[in-house]
Every structure is written in C-alpha cells, then in structure tokens.
Protein backbone atom coordinates (compact mmCIF):
# COMPACT_ATOMS: atom_id res chain seq x y z
CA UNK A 1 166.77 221.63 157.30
CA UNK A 2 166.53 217.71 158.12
CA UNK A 3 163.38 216.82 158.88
CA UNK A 4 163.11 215.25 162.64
CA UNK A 5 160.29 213.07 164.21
CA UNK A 6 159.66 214.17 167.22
CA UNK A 7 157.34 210.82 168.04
CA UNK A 8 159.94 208.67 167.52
CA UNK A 9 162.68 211.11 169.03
CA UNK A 10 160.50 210.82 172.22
CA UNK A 11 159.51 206.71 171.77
CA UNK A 12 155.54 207.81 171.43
CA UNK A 13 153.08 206.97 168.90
CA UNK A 14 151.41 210.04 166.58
CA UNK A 15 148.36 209.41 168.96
CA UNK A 16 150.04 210.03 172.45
CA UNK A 17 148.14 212.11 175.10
CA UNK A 18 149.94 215.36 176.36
CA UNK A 19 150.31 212.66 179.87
CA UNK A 20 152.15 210.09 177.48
CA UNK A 21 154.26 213.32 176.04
CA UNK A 22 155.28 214.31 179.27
CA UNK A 23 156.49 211.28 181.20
CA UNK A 24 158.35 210.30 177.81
CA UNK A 25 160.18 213.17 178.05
CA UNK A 26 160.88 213.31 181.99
CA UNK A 27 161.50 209.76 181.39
CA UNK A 28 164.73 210.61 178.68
CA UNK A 29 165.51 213.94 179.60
CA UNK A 30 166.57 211.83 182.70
CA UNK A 31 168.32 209.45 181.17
CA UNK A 32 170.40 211.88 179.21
CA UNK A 33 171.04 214.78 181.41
CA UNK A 34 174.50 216.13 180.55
CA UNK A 35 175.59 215.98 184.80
CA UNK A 36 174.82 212.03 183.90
CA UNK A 37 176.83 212.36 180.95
CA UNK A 38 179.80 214.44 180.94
CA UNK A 39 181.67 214.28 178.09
CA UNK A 40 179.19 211.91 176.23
CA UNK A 41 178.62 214.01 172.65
CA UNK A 42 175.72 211.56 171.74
CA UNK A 43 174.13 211.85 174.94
CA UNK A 44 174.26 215.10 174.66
CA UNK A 45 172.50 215.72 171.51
CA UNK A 46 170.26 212.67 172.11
CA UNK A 47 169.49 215.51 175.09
CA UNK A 48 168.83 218.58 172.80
CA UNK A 49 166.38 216.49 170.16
CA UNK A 50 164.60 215.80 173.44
CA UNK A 51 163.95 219.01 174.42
CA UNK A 52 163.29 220.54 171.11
CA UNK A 53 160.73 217.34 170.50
CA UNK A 54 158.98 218.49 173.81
CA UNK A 55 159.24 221.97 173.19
CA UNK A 56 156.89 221.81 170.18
CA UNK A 57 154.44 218.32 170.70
CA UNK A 58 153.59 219.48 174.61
CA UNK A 59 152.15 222.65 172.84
CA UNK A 60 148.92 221.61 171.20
CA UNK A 61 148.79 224.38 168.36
CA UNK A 62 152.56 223.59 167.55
CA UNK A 63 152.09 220.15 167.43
CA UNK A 64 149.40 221.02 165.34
CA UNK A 65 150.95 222.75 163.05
CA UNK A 66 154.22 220.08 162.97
CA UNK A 67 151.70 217.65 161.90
CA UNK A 68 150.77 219.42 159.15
CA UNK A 69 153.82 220.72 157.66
CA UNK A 70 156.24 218.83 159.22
CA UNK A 71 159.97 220.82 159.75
CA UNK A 72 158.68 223.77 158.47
CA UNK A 73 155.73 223.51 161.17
CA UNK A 74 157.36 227.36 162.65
CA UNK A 75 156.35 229.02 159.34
CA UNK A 76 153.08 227.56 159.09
CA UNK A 77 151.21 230.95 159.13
CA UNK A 78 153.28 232.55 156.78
CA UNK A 79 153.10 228.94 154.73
CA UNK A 80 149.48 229.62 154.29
CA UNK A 81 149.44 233.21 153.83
CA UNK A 82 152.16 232.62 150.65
CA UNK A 83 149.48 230.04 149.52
CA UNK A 84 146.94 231.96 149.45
CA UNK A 85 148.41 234.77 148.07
CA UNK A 86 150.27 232.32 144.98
CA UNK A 87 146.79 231.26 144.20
CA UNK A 88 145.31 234.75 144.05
CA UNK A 89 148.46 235.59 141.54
CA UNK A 90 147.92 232.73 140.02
CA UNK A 91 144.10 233.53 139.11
CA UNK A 92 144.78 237.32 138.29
CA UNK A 93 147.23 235.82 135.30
CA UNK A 94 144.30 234.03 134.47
CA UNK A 95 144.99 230.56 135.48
CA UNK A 96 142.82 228.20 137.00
CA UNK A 97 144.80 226.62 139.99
CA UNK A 98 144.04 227.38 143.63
CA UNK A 99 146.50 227.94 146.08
CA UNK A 100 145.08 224.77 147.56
CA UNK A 101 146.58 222.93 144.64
CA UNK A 102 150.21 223.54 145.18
CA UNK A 103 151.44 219.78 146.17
CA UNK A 104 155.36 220.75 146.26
CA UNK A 105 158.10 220.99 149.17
CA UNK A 106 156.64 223.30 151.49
CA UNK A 107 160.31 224.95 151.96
CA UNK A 108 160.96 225.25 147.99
CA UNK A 109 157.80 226.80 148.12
CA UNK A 110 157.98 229.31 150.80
CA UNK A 111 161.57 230.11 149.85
CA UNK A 112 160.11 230.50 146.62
CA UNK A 113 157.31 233.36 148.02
CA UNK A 114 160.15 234.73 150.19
CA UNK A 115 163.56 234.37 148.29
CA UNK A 116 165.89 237.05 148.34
CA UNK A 117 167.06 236.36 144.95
CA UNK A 118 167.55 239.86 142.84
CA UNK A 119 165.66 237.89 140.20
CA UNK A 120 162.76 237.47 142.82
CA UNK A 121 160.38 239.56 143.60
CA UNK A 122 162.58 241.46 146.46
CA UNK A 123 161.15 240.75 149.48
CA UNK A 124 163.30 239.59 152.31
CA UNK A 125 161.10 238.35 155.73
CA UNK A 126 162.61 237.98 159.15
CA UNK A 127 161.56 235.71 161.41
CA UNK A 128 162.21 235.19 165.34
CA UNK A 129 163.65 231.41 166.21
CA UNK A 130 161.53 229.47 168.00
CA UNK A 131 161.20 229.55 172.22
CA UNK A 132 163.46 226.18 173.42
CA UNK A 133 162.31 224.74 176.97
CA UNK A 134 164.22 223.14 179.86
CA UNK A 135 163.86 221.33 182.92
CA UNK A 136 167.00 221.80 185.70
CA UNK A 137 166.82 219.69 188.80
CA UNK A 138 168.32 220.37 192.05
CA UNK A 139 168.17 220.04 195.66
CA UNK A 140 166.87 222.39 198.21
CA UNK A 141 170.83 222.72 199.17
CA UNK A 142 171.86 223.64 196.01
CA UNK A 143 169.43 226.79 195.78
CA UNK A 144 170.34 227.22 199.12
CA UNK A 145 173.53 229.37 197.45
CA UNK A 146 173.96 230.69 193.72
CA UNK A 147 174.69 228.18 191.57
CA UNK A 148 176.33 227.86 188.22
CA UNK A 149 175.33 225.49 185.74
CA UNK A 150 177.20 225.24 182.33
CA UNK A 151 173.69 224.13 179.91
CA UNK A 152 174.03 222.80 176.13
CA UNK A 153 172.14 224.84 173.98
CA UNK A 154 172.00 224.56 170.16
CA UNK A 155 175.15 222.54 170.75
CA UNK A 156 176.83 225.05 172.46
CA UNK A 157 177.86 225.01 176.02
CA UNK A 158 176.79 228.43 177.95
CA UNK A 159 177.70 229.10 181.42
CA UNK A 160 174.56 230.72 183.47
CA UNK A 161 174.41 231.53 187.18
CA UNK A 162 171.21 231.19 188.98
CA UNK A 163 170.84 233.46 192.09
CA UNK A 164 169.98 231.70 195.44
CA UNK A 165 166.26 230.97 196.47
CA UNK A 166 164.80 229.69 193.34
CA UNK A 167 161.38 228.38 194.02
CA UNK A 168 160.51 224.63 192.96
CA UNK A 169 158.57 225.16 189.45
CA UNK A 170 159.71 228.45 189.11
CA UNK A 171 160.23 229.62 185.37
CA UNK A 172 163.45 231.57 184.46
CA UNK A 173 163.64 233.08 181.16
CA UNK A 174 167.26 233.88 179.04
CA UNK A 175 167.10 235.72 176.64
CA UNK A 176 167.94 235.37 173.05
CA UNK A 177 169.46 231.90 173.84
CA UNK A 178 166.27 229.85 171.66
CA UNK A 179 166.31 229.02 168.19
CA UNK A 180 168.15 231.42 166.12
CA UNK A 181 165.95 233.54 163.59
CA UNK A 182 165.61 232.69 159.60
CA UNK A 183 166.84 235.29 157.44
CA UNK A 184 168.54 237.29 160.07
CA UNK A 185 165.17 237.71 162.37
CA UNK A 186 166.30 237.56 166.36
CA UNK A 187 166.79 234.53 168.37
CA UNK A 188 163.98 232.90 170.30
CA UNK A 189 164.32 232.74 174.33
CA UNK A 190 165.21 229.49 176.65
CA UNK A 191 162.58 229.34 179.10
CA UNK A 192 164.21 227.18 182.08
CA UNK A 193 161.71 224.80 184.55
CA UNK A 194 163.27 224.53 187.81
CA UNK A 195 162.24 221.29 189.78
CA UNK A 196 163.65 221.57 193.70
CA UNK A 197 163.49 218.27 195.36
CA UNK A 198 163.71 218.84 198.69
CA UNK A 199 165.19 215.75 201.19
CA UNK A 200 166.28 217.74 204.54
CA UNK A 201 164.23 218.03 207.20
CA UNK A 202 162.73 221.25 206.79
CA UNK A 203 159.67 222.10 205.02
CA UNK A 204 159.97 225.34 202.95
CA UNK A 205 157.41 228.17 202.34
CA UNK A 206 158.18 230.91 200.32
CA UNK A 207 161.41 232.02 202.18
CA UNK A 208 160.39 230.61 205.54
CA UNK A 209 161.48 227.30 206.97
CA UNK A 210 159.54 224.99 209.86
CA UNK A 211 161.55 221.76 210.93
CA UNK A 212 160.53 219.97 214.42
CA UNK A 213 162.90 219.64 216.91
CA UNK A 214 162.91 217.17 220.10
CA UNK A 215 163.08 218.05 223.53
CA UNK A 216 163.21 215.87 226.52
CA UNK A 217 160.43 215.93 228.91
CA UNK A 218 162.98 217.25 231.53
CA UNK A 219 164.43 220.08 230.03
CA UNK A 220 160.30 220.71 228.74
CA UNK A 221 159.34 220.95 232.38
CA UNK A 222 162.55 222.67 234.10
CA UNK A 223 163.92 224.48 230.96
CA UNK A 224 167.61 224.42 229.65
CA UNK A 225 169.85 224.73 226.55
CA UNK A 226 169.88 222.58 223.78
CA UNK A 227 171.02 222.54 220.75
CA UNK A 228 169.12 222.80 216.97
CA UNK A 229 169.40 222.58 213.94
CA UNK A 230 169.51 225.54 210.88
CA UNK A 231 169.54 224.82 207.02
CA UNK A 232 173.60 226.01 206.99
CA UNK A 233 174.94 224.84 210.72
CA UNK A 234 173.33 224.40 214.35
CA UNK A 235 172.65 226.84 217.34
CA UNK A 236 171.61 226.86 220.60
CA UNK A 237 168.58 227.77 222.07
CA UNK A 238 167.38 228.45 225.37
CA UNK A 239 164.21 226.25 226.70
CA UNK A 240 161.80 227.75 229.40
CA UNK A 241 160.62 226.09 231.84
CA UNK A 242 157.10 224.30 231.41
CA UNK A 243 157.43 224.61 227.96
CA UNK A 244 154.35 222.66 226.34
CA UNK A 245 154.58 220.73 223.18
CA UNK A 246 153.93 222.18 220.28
CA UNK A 247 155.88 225.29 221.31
CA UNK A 248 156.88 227.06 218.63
CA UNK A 249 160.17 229.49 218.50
CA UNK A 250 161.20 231.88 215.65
CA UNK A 251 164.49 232.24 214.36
CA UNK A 252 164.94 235.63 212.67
CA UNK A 253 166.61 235.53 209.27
CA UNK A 254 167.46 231.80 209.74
CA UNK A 255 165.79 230.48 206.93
CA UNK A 256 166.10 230.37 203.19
CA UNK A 257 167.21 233.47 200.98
CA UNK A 258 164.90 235.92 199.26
CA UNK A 259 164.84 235.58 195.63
CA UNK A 260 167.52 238.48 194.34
CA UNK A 261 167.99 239.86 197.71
CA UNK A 262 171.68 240.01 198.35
CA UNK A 263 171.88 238.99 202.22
CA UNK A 264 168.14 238.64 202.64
CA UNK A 265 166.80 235.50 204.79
CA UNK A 266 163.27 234.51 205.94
CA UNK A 267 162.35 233.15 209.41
CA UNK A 268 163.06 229.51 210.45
CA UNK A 269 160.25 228.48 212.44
CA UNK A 270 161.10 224.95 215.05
CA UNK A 271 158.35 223.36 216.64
CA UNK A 272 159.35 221.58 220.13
CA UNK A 273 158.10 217.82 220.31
CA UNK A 274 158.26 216.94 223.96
CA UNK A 275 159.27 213.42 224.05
CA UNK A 276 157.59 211.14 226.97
CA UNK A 277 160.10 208.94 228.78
CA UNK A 278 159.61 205.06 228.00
CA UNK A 279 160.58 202.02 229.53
CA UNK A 280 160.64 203.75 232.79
CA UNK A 281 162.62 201.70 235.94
CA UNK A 282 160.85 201.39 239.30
CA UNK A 283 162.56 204.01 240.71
CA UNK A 284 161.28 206.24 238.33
CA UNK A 285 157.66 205.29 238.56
CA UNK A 286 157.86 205.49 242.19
CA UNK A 287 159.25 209.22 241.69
CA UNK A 288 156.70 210.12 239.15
CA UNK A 289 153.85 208.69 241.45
CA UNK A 290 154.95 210.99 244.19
CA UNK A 291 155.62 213.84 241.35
CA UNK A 292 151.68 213.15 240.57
CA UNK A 293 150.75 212.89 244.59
CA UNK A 294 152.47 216.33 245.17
CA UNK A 295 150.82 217.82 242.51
CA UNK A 296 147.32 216.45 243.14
CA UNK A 297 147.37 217.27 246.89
CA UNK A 298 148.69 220.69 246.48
CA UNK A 299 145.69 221.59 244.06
C-alpha cells in the first residue's frame, strides 16, 4: 500500500487545527467536485485523496494514530497488540528484546504476526475497511424531487438515488460502499453530508414552508383575489376584506415533502405584507382625507 500524506494532499502543515482541516478540504473538495469536472480522471482522483485525507485527519484519534504509523494508521491496535505479544514470545525463548524494540516496516511486521502463510503460524485476521466520508451539495429545488447522483467511490462510479426532502446537514449512510476489508473482512460504509443551500424565497422548517407575499392596500381593505406563489407553481387565493398585515394563511400540503413519505407534503405558511401607497397625487390625498373625515366623524 503507497503511503499518502494527507497534509500535503490537503495543502496543511502537520500542525493544522481541525478549523484549518476543514476549510482546506471545503476549499478542494470544491474545486474538484466531479459535476465541475466531468470527464476529468485527475480531478477526479485528486477528489477521492481529498476525501479519504479528511476522512481520517478531521478525526482526532485517527489522525492520531496516522501520525504514528503512517498508512498502516487503520491497524494500529492490532499493530500494538502483535508488538506486544512478539516481545512476550520473544522473552519466553529467552531473549532479551522488548516488543518496544522492533524498528522494522510496520506492514512486514504485522503481515509477519498475521500471515497466512502454511509455514506461519496459521492465523488468518479479518478486518472491516475503513468508514469513507462525503459532502453533496444541492439546492433546496433539487431535494425538492428525488434525485440521482452518479458518486466516485474507490474509483468506481455508483449510481445512488436520494429520496425527496433531505434536510440540510442531514447524514445518509450506504452501506458497504467504504474501504474494502483486508484479508477478506467486510467493507466499511460511505457516510454522505448533505449541505442544502437554499436561494428561493421561502424559508424551510422541517417540512413546512413560510414565504411573504404582498398585497395592495386596496385589495387589504376591500378583499379580492390574487395570485401567490408555491415552491412547484402559483395559485390563487382569496383576500378578505380588512385583512391586517401580518395575516397569515395556511396552505395544506403545499410545502416541502416528508422525508420517505411517498406523496406526503407539509404546510406552506404566506404572510400578507400590506403595502402603503406612495407618491400619492392630489386627488388621492384629497380622497384619503375625506376617507379619514368619514371615518373619524362616524366614530
């Protein structure tokens, strides 16, 4: 296995801070996202170092451990435990070394502790490939609907489809799709980061949505159809009269989808913003002025 620096993969120094780790890699993983890069092979394994150099320096105990043994950093524990247990052989055939003492490869040595070999002693260990992370960024339209998204992984391209209403930094996990195993153990799992950024003009919650819709001060005061917005088309609405601003309607099962809820939609809630006439003409401040005299005579 060739050994990989994951500083240098990311452009950070041994001493970065898990802030420094993290905008490096938002930084790249930007720069080479395969939907900025389609058909670019370098790109796109300049992508997968990236995420397997995050994957293990954002953890502190695996980065840790990777700065201690290096590419074997995912068998550390069982690095140690063959060390130990080499120097306790070691002694019992009455030499003097320690396991501390052994200054070889760490991978000739574990293989060595763990070798399937007839001529060995036997003993074949499994172990399960390492987790892989991922960030995905969309829009609040795209999770509007399913969506497909064809991902690299391990150099291979595999085609997922994410159902509709993902949440922004929502954590999906496939399985099996991580590292593989070492000597035949199972695969690891992809755990997928979902970051919605969200440009319409409706603020999400959960499966609810709240946008603000004008109304003129006429149609506020003598009531009236207009027309609104919805997150997939428009629809009209009914205004009553001496409707006050701030008015708040709700749209039944006019906002976003549930989560794995085939047909399932929260509430869209619109706020009415009453909007005062400007710039009026004399002829309209002479009619509001008798609007006001009316009013202030019949009370």
């Amino acid at each position: 296995m060739e050994f990989m620096d994951y500083y240098k993969i990311l452009e950070i120094e041994k001493t970065a801070s898990e802030s420094d780790i993290k905008k490096a890699y938002r930084k790249l993983a930007r720069k080479y996202h395969p939907d900025l890069n389609s058909n670019n092979k370098i790109a796109e394994q300049k992508f997968k170092e990236i995420n397997e150099a995050n994957e293990v320096l954002s953890d502190p105990e695996k980065r840790i451990k990777y700065d201690k043994y290096g590419k074997d950093w995912i068998h550390a524990d069982e690095i140690e435990k063959a060390q130990k247990t080499h120097g306790q052989s070691r002694q019992n055939a009455g030499h003097q070394s320690r396991a501390g003492d052994f200054s070889g490869n760490f991978s000739d040595f574990f293989e060595s502790m763990y070798s399937s070999d007839p001529g060995s002693q036997g003993r074949q260990t499994k172990f399960r490939g390492q987790d892989l992370h991922a960030e995905l960024h969309l829009t609040l339209k795209d999770v509007y609907t399913s969506q497909q998204q064809t991902l690299t992984i391990n150099g291979k391209n595999i085609r997922l489809t994410f159902p509709a209403g993902i949440e922004n930094e929502q954590i999906i996990k496939i399985a099996g799709h991580g590292s593989p195993g070492v000597q035949g153990g199972p695969n690891g799992d992809l755990y997928i980061t979902f970051y919605i950024e969200n440009k319409t003009a409706f603020k999400r919650d959960g499966s609810n949505l709240y946008t603000i819709t004008d109304i003129d001060l006429y149609t506020a005061v003598l009531g009236g159809d207009i027309v609104a917005p919805t997150f997939d088309g428009k629809v009209k609405l009914t205004v009553s009269p001496g409707t006050q601003p701030g008015t708040k309607v709700k749209l039944k099962e006019k906002g976003f989808p549930v989560y794995k809820k085939d047909n399932q939609f929260g509430d869209l809630i619109i706020t009415y913003n009453v909007k005062i006439p400007v710039h009026l003409t004399d002829q309209e401040k002479e009619l509001f002025l008798a609007l006001k005299k009316i009013r202030t005579n019949g009370n």
